[in-house]
C-alpha atoms as a PDB file:
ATOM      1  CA  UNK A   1       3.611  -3.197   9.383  1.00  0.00           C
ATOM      2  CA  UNK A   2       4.630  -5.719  11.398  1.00  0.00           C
ATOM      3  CA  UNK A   3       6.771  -8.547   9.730  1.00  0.00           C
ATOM      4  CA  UNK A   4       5.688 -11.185  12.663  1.00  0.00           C
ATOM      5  CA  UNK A   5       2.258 -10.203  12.121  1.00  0.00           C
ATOM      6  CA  UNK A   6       2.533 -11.300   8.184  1.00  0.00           C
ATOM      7  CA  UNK A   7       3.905 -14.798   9.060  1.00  0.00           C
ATOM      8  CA  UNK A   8       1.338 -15.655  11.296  1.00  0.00           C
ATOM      9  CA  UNK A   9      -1.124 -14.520   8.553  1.00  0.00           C
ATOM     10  CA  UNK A  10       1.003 -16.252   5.721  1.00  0.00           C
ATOM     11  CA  UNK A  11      -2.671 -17.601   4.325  1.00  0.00           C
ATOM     12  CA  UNK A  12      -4.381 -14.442   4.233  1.00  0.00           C
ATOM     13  CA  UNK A  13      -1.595 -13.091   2.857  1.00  0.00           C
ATOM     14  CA  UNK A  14      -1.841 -15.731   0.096  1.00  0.00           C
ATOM     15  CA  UNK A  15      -5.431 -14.947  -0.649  1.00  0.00           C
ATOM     16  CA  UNK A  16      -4.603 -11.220  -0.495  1.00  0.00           C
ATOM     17  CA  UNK A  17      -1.815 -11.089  -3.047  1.00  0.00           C
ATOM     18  CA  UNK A  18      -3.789 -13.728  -5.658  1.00  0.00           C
ATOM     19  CA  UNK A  19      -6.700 -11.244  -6.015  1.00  0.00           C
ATOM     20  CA  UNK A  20      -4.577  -7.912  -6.382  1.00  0.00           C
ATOM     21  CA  UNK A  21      -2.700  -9.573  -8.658  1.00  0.00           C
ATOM     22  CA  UNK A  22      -5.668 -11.262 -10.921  1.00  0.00           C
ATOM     23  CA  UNK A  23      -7.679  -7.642 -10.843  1.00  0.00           C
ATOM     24  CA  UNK A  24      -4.300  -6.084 -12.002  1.00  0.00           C
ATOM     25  CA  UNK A  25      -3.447  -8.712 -14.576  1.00  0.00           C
ATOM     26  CA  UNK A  26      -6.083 -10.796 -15.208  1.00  0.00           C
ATOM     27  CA  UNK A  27      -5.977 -13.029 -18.178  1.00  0.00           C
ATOM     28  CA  UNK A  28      -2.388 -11.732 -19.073  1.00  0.00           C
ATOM     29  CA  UNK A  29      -0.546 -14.855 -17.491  1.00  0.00           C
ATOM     30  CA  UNK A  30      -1.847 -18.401 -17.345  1.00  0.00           C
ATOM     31  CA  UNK A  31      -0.556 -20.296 -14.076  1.00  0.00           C
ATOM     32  CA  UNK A  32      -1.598 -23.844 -13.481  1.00  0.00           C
ATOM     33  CA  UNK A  33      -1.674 -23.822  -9.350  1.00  0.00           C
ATOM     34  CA  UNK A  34      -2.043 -20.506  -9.059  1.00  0.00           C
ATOM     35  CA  UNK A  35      -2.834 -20.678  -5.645  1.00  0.00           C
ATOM     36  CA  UNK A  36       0.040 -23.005  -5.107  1.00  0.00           C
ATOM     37  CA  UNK A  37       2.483 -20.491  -6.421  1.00  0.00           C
ATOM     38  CA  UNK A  38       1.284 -17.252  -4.799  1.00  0.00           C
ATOM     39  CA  UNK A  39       2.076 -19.734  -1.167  1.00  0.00           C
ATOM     40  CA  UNK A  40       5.431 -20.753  -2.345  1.00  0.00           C
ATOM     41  CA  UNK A  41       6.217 -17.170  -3.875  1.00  0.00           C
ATOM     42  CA  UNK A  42       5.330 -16.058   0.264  1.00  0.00           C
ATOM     43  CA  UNK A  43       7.025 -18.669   1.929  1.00  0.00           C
ATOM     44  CA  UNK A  44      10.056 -17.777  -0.276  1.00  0.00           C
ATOM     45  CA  UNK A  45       9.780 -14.173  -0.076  1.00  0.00           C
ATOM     46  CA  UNK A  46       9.297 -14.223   4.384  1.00  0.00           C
ATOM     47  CA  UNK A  47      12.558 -16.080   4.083  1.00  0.00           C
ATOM     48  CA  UNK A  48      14.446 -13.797   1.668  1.00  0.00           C
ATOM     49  CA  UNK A  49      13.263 -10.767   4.209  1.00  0.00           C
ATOM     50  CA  UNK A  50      14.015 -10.051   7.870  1.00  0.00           C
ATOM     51  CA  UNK A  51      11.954  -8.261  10.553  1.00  0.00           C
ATOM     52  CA  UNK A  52      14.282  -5.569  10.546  1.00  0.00           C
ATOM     53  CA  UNK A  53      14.209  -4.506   7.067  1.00  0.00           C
ATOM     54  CA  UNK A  54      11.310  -5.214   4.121  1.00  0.00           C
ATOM     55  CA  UNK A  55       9.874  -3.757   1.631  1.00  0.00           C
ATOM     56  CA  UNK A  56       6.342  -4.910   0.626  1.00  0.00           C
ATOM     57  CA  UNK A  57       5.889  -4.819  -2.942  1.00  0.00           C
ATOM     58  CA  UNK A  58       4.364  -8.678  -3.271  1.00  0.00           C
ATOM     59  CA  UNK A  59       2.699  -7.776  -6.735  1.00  0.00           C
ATOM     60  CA  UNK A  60       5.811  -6.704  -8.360  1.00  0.00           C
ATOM     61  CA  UNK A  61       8.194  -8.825  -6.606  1.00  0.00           C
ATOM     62  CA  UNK A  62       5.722 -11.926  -7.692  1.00  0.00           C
ATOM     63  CA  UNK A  63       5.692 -10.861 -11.071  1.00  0.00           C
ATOM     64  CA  UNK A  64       9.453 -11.349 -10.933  1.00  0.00           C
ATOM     65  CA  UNK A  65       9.463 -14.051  -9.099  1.00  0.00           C
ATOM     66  CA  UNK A  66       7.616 -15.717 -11.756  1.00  0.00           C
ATOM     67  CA  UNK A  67       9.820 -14.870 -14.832  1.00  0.00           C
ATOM     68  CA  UNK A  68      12.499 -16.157 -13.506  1.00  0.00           C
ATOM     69  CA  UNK A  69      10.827 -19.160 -12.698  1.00  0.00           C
END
C-alpha cells in the first residue's frame, strides 16, 4: 500500500477505521467526538510513520492510542 496514497485519502481513511472499529467494538467504549478522535488518532499516526516503513494496524494501534489518552 502506498503511504502517499493514505494521506491524500486521510478522510476516507477516517470513515474507514470508525466503522471497523464500531462493528468490532461496538458499545464497549463511549467516545464523545468520535469522529473527531479517529481524525486526530490519523493525523497523529501519518506523522509517527514514514513512507519507507509502516505497519497498518489502525484498529489496534487506535485502541492504544486511546488508553493512553
Amino acid at each position: 500500500m502506498n503511504f502517499d496514497t493514505l494521506k491524500n485519502y486521510n478522510s476516507f481513511l477516517v470513515k474507514i477505521v470508525s466503522k471497523i472499529f464500531k462493528f468490532n467494538f461496538g458499545n464497549k467504549i463511549k467516545i464523545d467526538d468520535f469522529e473527531k478522535e479517529v481524525k486526530d488518532f490519523i493525523d497523529y499516526w501519518m506523522n509517527k510513520n514514514s513512507g519507507d516503513s509502516y505497519k497498518l494496524n489502525l484498529t489496534d494501534d487506535f485502541m492504544n492510542y486511546m488508553i493512553k489518552k
